[in-house]
C-alpha atoms as a PDB file:
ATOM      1  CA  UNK A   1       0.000   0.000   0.000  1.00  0.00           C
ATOM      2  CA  UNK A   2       2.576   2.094   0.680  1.00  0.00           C
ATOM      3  CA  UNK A   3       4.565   1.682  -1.971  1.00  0.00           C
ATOM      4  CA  UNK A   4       1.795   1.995  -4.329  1.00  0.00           C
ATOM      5  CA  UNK A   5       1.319   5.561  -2.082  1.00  0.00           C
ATOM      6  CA  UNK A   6       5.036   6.589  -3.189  1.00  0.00           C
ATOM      7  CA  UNK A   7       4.475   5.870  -6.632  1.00  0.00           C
ATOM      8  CA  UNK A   8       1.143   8.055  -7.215  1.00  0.00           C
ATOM      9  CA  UNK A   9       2.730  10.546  -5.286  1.00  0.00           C
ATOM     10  CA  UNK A  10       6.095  10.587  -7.540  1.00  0.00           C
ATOM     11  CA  UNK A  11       4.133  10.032 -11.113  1.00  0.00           C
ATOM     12  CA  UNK A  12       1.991  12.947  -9.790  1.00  0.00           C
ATOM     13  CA  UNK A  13       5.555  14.672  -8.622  1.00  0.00           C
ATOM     14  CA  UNK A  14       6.739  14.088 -11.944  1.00  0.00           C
ATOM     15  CA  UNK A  15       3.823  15.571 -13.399  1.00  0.00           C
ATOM     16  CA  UNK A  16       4.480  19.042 -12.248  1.00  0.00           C
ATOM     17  CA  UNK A  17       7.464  19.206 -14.353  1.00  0.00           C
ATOM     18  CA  UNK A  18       5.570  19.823 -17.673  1.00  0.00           C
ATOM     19  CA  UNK A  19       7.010  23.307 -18.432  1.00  0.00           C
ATOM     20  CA  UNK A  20       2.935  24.429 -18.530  1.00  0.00           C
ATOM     21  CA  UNK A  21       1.680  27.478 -16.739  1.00  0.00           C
ATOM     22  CA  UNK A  22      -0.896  25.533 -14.869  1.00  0.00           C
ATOM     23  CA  UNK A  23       1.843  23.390 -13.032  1.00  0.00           C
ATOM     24  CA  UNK A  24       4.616  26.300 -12.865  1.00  0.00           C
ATOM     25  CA  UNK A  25       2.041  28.116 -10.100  1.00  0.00           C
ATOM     26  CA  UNK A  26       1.348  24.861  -8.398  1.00  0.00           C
ATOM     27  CA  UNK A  27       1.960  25.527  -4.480  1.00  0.00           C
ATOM     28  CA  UNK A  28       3.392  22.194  -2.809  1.00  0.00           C
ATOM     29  CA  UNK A  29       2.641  21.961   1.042  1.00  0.00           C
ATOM     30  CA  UNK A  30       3.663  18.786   3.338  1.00  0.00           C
ATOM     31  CA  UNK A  31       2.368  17.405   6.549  1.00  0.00           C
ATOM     32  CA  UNK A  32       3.467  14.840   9.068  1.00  0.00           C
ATOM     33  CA  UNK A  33       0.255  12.730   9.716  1.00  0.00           C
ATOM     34  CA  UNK A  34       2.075  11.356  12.447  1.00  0.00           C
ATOM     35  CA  UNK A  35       3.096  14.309  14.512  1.00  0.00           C
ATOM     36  CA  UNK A  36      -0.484  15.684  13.742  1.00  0.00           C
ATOM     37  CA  UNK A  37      -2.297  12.220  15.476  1.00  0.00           C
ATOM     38  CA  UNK A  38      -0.065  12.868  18.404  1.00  0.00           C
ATOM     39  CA  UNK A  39      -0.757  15.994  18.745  1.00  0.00           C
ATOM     40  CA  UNK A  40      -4.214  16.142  18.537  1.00  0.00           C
ATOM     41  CA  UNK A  41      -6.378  16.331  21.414  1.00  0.00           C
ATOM     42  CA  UNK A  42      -9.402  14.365  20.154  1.00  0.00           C
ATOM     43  CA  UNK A  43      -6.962  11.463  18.984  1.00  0.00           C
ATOM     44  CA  UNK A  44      -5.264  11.483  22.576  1.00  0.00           C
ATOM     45  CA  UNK A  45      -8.635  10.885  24.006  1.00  0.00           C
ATOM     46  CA  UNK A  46      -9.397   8.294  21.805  1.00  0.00           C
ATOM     47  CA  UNK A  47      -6.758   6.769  22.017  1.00  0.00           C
ATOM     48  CA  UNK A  48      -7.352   6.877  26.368  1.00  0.00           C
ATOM     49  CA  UNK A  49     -10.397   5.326  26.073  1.00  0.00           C
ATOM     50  CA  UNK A  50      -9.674   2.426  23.764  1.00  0.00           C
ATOM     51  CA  UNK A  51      -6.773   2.050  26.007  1.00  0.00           C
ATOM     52  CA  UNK A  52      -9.185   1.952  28.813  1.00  0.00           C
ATOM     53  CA  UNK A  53     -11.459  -0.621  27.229  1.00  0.00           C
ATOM     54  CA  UNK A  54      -8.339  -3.096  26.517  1.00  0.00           C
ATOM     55  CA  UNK A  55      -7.308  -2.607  30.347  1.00  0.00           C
ATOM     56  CA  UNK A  56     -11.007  -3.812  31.394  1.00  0.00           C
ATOM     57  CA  UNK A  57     -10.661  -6.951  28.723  1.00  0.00           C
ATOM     58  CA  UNK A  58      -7.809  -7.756  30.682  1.00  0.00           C
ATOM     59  CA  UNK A  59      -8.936  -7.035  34.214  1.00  0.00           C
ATOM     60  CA  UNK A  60     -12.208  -9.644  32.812  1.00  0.00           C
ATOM     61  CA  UNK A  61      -9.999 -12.433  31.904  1.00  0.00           C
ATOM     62  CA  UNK A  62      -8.392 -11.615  35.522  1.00  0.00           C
ATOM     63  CA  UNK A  63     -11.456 -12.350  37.051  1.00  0.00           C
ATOM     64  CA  UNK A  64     -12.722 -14.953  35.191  1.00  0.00           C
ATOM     65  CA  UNK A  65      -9.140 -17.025  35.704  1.00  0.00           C
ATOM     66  CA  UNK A  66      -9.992 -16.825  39.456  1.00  0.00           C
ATOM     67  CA  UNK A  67     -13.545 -17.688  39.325  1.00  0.00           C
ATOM     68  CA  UNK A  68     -12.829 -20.913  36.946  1.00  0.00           C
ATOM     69  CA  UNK A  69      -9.979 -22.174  39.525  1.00  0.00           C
ATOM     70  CA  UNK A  70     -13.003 -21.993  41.891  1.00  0.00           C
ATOM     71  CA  UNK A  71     -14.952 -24.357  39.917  1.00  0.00           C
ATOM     72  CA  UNK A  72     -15.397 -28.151  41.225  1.00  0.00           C
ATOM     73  CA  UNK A  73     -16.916 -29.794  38.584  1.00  0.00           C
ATOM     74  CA  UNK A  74     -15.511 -30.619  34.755  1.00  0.00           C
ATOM     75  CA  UNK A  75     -19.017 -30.407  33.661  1.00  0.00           C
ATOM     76  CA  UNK A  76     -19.160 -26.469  34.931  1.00  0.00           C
ATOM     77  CA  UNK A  77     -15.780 -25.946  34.257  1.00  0.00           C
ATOM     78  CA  UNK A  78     -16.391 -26.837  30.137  1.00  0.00           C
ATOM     79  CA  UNK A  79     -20.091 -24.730  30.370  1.00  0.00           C
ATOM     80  CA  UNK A  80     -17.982 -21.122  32.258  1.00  0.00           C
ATOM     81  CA  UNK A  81     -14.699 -22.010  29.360  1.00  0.00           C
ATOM     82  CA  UNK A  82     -18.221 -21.711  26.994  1.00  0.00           C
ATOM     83  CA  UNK A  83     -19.775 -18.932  28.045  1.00  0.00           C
ATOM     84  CA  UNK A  84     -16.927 -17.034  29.104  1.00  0.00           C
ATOM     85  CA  UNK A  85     -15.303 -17.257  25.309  1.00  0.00           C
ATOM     86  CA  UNK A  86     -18.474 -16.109  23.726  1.00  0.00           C
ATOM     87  CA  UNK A  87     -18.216 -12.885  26.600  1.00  0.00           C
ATOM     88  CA  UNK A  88     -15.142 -12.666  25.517  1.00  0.00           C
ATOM     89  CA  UNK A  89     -15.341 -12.806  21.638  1.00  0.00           C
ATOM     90  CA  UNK A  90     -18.134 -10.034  22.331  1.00  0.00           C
ATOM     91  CA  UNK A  91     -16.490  -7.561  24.365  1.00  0.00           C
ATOM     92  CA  UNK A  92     -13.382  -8.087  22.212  1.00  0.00           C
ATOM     93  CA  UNK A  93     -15.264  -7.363  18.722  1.00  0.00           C
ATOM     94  CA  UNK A  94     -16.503  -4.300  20.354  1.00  0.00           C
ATOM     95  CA  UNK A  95     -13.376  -2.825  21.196  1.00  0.00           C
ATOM     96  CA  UNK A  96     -12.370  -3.521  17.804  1.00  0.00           C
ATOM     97  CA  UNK A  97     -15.340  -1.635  15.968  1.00  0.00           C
ATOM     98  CA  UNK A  98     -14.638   0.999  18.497  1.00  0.00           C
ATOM     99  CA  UNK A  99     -10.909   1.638  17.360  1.00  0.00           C
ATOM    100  CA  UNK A 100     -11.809   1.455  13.935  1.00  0.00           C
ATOM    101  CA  UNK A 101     -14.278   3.802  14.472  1.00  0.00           C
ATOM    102  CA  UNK A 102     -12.026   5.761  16.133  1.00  0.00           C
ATOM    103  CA  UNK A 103      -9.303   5.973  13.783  1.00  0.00           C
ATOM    104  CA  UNK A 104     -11.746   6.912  10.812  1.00  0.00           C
ATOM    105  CA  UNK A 105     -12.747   9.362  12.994  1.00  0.00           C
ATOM    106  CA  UNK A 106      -9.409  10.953  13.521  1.00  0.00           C
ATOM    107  CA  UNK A 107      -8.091  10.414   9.773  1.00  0.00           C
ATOM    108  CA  UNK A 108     -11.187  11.931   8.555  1.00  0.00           C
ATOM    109  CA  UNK A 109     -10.738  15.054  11.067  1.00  0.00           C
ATOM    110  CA  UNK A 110      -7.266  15.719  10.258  1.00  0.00           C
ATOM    111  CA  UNK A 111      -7.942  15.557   6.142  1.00  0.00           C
ATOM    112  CA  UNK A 112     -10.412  18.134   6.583  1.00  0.00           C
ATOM    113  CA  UNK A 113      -8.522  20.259   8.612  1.00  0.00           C
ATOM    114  CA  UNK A 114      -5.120  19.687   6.300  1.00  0.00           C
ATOM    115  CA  UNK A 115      -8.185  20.590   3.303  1.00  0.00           C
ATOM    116  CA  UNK A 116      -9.411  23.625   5.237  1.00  0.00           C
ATOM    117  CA  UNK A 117      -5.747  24.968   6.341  1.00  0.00           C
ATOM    118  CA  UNK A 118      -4.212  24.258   2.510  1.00  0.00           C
ATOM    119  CA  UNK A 119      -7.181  26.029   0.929  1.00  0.00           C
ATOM    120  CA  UNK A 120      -6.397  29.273   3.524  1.00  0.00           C
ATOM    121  CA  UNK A 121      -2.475  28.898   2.894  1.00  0.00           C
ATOM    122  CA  UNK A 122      -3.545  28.293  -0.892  1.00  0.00           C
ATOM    123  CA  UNK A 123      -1.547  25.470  -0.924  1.00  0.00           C
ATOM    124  CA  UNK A 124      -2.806  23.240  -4.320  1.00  0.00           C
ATOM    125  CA  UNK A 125      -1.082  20.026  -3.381  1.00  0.00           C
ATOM    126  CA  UNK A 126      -0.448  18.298   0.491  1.00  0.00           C
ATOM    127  CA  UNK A 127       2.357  15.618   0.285  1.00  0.00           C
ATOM    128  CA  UNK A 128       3.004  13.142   3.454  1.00  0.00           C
ATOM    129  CA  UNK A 129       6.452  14.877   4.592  1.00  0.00           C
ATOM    130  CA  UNK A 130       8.230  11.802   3.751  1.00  0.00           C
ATOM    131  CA  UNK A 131       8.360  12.503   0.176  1.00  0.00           C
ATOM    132  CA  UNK A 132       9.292  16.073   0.115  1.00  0.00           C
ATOM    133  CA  UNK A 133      13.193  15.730  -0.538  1.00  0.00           C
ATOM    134  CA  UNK A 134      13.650  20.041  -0.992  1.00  0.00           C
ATOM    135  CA  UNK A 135      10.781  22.741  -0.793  1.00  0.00           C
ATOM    136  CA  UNK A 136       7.438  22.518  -0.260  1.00  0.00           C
ATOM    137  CA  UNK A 137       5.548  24.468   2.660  1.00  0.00           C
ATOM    138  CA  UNK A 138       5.352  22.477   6.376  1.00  0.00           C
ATOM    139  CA  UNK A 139       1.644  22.886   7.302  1.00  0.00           C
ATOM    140  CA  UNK A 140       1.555  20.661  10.048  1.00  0.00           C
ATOM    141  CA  UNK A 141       1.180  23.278  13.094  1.00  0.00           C
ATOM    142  CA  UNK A 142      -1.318  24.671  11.596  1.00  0.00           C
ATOM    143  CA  UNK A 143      -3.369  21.421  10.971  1.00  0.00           C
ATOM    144  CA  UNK A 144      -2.420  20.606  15.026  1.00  0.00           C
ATOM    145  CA  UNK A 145      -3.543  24.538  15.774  1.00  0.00           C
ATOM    146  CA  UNK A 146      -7.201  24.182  13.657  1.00  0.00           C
ATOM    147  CA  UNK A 147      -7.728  20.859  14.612  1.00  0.00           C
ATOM    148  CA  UNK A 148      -7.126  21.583  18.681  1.00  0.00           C
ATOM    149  CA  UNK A 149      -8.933  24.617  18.405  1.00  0.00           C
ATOM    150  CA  UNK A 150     -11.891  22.997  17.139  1.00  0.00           C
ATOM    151  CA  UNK A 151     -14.658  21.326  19.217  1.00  0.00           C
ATOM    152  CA  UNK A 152     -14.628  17.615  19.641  1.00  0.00           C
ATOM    153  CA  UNK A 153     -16.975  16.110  17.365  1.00  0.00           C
ATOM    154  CA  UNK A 154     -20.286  14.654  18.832  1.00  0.00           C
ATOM    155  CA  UNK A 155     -20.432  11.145  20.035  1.00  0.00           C
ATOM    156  CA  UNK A 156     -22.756   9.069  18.378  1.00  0.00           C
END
């Protein structure tokens, strides 16, 4: 994926070296996705509470260890190993669709705010910062300033 990234990026690249006025007055800006996600306050939070739901996964398999060495019977002990898989299958796909919804969350906020903040800088073209060699315009701070100075969006 990422290589097939590079080379858009780089055929597009190689595109703004037609000698044509349209691509002479192209603006190229960069941004570190990376630096942006850690820096964002929304993503920290997310990132908390998934964190939070993993640490309760584990503190249920915890407790669920200790109540199965309390268990006499094979008969029980095969019905709790059961029930206590399905529990677990549950609670586990739910933290799953909750960091994927997470993370769409978060790439779709910072793409509009890189959109919003390029459009204001008139920037034409955003690159990932990895594939600016010389040049280019950093708008990363500003994506971290409009995104942090935004309000969270609502929970659904």
């Amino acid at each position: 994926m990422k290589k097939l990234l590079i080379i858009t990026i780089l055929t597009v690249l190689a595109g703004f070296g037609i000698n044509t006025k349209a691509h002479a007055d192209t603006v190229i800006g960069y941004a570190n996705y990376k630096k942006i996600e850690q820096s964002y306050e929304y993503a920290k939070k997310a990132y908390k509470e998934i964190d939070a739901k993993v640490l309760e996964l584990q503190q249920y398999v915890i407790d669920k260890d200790k109540e199965f060495k309390n268990i006499d019977s094979p008969v029980k002990k095969k019905s709790f190993e059961e029930k206590t898989q399905k529990e677990y299958k549950a609670k586990e796909d739910a933290i799953v669709a909750l960091k994927t919804k997470k993370e769409d969350e978060i790439f779709s906020n910072i793409i509009a705010a890189t959109n919003a903040v390029a459009k204001t800088k008139k920037i034409d073209v955003v690159l990932d910062y990895r594939v600016i060699f010389t040049g280019g315009t950093d708008i990363s701070n500003d994506v971290i300033q409009y995104l942090n100075s935004r309000p969270a969006p609502a929970k659904k």
